[in-house]
N, C-alpha and C. Protein backbone atom coordinates (compact mmCIF):
# COMPACT_ATOMS: atom_id res chain seq x y z
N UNK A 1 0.85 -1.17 0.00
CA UNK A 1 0.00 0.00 0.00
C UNK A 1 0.90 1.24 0.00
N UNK A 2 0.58 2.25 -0.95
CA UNK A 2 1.88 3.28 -1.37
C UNK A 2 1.05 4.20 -0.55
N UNK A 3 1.42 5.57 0.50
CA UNK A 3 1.29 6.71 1.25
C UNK A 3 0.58 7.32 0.37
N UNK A 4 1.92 8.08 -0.63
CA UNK A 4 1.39 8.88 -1.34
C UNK A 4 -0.19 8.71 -2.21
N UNK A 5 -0.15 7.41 -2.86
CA UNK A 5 -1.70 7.38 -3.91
C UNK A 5 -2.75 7.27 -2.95
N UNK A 6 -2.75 6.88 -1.44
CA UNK A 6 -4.13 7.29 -0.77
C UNK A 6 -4.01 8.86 -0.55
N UNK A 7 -3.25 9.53 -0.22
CA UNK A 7 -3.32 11.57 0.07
C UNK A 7 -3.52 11.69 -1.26
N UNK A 8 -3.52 11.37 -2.53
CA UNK A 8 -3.44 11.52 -3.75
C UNK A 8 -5.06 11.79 -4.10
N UNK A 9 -5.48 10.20 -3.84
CA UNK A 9 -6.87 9.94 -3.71
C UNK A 9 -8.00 10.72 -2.91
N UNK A 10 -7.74 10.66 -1.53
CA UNK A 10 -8.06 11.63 -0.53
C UNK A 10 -8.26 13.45 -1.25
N UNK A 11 -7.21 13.49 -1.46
CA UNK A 11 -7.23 14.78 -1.88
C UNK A 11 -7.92 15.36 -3.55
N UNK A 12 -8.46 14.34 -4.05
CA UNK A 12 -9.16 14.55 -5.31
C UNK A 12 -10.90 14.06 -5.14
N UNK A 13 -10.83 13.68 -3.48
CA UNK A 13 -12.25 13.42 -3.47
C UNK A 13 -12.30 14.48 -2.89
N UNK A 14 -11.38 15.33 -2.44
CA UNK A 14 -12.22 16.55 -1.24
C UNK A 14 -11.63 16.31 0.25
N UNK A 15 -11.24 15.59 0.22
CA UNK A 15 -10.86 15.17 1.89
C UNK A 15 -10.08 16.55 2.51
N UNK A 16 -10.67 16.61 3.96
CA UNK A 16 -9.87 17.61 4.65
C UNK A 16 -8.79 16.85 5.29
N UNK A 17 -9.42 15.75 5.95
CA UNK A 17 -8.73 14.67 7.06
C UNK A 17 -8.42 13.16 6.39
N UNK A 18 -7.38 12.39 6.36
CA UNK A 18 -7.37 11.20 6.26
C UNK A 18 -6.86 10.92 7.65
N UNK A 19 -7.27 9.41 8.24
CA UNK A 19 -6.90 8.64 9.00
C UNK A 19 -6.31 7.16 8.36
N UNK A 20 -5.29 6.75 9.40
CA UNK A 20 -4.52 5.82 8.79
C UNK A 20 -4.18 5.04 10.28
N UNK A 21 -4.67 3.68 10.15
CA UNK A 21 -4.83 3.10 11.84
C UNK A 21 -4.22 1.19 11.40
N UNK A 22 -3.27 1.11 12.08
CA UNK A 22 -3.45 -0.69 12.05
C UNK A 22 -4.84 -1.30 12.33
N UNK A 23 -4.94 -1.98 11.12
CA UNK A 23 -6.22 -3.14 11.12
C UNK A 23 -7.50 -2.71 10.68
N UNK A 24 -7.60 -1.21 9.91
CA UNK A 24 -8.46 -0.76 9.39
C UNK A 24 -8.21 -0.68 7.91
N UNK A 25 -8.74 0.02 7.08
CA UNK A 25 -8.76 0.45 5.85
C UNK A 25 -9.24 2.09 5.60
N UNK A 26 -7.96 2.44 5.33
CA UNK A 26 -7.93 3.85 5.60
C UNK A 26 -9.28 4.45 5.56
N UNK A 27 -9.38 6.17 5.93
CA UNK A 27 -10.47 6.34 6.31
C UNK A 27 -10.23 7.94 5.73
N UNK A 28 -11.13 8.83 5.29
CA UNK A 28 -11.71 10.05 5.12
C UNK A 28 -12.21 10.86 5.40
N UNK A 29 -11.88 11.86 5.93
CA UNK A 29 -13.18 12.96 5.77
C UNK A 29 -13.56 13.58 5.15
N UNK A 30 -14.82 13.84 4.40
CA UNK A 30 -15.08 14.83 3.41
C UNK A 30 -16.80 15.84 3.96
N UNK A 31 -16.44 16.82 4.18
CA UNK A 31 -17.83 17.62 4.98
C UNK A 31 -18.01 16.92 5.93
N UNK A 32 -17.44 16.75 7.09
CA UNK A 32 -17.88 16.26 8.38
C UNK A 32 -18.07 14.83 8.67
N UNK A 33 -18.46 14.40 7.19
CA UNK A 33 -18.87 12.56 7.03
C UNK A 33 -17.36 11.74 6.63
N UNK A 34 -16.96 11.05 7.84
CA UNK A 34 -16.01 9.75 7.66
C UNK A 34 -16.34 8.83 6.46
N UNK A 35 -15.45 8.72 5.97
CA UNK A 35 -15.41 7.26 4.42
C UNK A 35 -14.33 6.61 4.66
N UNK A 36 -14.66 5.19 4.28
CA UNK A 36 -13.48 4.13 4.03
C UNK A 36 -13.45 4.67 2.97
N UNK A 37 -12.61 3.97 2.62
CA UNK A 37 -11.72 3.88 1.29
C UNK A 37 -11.78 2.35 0.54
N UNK A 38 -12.71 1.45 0.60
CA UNK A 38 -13.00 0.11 0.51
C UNK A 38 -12.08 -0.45 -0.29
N UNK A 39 -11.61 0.52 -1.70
CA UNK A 39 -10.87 -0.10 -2.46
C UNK A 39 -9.24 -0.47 -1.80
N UNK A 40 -8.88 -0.52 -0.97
CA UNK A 40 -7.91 -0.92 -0.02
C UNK A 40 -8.12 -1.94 1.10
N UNK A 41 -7.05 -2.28 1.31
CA UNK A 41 -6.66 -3.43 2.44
C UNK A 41 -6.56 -2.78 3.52
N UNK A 42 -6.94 -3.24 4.72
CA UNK A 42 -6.72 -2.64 6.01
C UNK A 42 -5.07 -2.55 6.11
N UNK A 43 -5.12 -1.64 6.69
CA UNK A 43 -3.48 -1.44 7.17
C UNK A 43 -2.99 -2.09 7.94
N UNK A 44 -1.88 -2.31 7.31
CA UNK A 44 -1.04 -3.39 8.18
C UNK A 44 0.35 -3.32 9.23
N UNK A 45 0.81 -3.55 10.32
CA UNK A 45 1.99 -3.43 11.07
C UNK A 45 3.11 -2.41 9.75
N UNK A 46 3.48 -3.04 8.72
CA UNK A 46 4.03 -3.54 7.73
C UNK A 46 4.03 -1.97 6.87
N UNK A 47 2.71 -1.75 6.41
CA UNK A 47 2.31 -0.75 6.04
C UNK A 47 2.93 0.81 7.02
N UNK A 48 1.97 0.57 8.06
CA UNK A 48 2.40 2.00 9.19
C UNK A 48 3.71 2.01 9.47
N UNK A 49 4.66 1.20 9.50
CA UNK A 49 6.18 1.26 9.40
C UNK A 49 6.68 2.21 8.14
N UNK A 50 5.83 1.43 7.24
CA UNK A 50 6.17 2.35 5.83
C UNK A 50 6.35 3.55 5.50
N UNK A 51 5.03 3.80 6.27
CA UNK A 51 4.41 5.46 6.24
C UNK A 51 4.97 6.62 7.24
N UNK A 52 5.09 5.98 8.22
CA UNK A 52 5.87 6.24 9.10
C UNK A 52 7.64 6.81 8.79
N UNK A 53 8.06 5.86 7.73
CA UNK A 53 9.47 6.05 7.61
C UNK A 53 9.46 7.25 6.78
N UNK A 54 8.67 6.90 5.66
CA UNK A 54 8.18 7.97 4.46
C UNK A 54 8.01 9.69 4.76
N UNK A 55 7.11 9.55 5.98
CA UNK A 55 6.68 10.59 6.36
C UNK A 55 7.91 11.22 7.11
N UNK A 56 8.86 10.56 8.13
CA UNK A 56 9.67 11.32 9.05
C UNK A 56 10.97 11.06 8.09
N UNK A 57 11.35 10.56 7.00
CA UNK A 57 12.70 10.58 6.25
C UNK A 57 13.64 11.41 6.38
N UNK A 58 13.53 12.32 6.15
CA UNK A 58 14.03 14.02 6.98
C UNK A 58 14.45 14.65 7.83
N UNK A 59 13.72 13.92 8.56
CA UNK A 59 13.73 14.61 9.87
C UNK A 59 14.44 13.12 11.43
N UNK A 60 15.43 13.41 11.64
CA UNK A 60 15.55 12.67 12.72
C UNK A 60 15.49 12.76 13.83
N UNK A 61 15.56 14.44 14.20
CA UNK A 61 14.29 15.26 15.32
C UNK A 61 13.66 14.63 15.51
N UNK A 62 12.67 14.58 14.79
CA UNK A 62 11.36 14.08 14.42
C UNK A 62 11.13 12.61 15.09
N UNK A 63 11.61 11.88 14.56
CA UNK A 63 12.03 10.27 14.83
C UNK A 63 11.95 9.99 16.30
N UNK A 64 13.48 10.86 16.65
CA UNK A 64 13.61 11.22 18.42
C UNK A 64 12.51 11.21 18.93
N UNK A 65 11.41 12.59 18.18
CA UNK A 65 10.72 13.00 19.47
C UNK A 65 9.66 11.73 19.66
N UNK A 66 9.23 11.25 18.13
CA UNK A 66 8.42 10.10 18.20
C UNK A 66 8.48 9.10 19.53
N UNK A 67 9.71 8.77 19.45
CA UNK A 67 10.22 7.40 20.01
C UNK A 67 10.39 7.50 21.33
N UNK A 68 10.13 8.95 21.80
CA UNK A 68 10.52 9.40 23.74
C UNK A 68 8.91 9.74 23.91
N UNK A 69 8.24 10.37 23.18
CA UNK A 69 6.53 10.78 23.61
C UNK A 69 5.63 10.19 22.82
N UNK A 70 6.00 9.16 22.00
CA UNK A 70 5.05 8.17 21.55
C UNK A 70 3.87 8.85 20.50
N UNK A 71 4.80 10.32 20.62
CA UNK A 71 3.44 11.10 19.33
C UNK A 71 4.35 11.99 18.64
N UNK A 72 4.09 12.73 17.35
CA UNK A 72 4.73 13.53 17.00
C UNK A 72 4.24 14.24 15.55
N UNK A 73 4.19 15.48 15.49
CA UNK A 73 3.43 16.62 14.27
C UNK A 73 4.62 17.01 13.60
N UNK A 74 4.36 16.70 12.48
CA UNK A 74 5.21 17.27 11.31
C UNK A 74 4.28 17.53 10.10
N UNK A 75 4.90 17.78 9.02
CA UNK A 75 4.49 18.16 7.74
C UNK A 75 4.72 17.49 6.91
N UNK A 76 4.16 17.22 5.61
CA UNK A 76 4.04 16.54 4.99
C UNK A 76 4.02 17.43 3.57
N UNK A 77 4.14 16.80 2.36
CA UNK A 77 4.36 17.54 1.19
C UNK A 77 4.04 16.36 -0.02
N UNK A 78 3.26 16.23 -1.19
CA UNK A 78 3.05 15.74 -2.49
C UNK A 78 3.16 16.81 -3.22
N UNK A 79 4.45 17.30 -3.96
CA UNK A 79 4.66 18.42 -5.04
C UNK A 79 3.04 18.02 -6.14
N UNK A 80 2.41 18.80 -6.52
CA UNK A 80 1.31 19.15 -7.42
C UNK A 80 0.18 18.83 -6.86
N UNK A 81 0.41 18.05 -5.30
CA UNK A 81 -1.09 17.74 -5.04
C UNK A 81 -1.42 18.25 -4.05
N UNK A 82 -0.72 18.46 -2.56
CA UNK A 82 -1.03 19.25 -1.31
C UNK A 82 0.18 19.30 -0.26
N UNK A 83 0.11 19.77 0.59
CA UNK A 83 0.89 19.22 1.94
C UNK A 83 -0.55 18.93 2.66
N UNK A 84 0.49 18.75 3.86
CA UNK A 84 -0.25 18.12 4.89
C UNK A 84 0.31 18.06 6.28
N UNK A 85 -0.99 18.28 7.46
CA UNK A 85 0.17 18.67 8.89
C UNK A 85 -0.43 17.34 9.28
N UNK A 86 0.34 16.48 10.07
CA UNK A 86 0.38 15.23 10.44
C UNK A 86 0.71 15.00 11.88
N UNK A 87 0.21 14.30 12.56
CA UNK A 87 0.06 13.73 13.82
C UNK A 87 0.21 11.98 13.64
N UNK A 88 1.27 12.03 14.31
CA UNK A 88 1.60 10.35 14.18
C UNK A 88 1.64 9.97 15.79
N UNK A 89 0.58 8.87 16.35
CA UNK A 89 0.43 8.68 17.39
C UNK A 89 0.58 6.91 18.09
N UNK A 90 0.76 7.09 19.14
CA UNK A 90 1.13 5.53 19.56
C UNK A 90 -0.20 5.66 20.37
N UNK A 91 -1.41 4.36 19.88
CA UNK A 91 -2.30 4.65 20.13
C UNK A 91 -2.68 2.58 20.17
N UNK A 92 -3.01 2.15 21.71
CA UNK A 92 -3.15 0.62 22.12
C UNK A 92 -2.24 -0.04 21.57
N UNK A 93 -0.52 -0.12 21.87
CA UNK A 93 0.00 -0.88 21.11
C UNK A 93 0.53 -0.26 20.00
N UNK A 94 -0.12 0.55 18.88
CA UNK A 94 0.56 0.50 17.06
C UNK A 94 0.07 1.92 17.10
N UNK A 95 1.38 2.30 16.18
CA UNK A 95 1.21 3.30 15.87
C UNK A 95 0.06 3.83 14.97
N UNK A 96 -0.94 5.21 14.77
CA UNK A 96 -1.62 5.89 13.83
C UNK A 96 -1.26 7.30 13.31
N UNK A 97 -2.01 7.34 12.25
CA UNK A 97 -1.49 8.60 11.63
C UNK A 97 -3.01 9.25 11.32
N UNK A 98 -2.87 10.78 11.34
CA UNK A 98 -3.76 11.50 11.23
C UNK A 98 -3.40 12.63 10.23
N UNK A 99 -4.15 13.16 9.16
CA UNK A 99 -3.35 14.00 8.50
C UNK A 99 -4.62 14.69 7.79
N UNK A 100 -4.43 16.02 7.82
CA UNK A 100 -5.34 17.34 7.85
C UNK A 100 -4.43 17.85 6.17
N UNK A 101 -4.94 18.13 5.28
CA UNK A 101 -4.77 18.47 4.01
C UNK A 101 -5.11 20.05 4.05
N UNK A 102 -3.98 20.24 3.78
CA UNK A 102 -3.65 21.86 3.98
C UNK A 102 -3.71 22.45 2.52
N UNK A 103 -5.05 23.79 2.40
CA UNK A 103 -5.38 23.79 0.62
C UNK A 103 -4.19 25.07 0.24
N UNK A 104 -4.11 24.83 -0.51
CA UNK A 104 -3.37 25.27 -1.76
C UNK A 104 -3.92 26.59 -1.88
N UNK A 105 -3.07 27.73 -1.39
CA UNK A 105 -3.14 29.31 -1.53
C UNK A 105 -2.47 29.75 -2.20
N UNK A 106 -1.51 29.43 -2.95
CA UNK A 106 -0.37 30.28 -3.66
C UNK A 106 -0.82 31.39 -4.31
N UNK A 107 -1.83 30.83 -5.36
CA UNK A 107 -2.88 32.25 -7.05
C UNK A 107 -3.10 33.17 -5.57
N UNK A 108 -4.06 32.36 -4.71
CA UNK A 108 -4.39 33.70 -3.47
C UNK A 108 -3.29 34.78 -3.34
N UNK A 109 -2.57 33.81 -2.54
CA UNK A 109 -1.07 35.06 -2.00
C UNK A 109 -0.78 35.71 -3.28
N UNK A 110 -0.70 35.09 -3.92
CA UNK A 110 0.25 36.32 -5.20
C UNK A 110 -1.07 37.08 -5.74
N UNK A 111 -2.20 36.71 -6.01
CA UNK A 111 -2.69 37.74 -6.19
C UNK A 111 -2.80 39.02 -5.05
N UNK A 112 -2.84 38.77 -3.69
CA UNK A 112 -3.24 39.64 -2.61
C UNK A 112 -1.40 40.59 -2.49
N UNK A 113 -0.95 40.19 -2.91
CA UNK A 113 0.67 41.02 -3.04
C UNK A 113 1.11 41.85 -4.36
N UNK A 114 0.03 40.92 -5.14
CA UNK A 114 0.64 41.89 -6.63
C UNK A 114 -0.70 42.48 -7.43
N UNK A 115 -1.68 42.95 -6.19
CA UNK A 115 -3.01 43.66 -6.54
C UNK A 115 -2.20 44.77 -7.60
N UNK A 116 -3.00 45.80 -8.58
CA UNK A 116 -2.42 46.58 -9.13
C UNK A 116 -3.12 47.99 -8.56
């Protein structure tokens, strides 16, 4: 199961929120209403290791702080499709991930700086 093509997915249905949990099949928010994602396999040990590595690659801060408070917020980035602020949590046992899709302002900003 690849990170990126579910935020990919997520983010072309509308999603504000994805959730990502061992032993589920990822999950959505779009207007307040939670969605699986059916066309996927529940997540696996295997998987959240993955995502996990993917997500903190960068950062070994990051890693640290994970591994001493069992939680940790960083950022996230798909060049053409979104970022994303992320909460990775040790939650009964296995780790989860939570991730809030942060929209795309750039046309905004540059228009609000280069008004004429």
């Amino acid at each position: 199961m690849e990170l990126d093509e579910i935020l990919t997915k997520a983010v072309k249905l509308g999603a504000s929120d994805i959730h990502l949990k061992v032993g589920s099949k990822p999950k959505i928010r779009i207007k307040t209403i939670l969605h699986t994602l059916e066309e996927y396999n529940p997540v696996t040990v295997e998987d959240m290791t993955n995502f996990i590595s993917k997500i903190l690659a960068k950062s070994e801060n990051k890693k640290a702080e994970l591994i001493k408070n069992g939680e940790v917020d960083i950022s996230y980035s798909i060049p053409t499709v979104s970022r994303f602020r992320v909460n990775i949590y040790r939650q009964r046992g296995t780790y989860a991930i939570a991730l809030r899709v942060l929209k795309q302002t750039f046309q905004d900003l540059k228009n609000f700086f280069y008004q004429k």
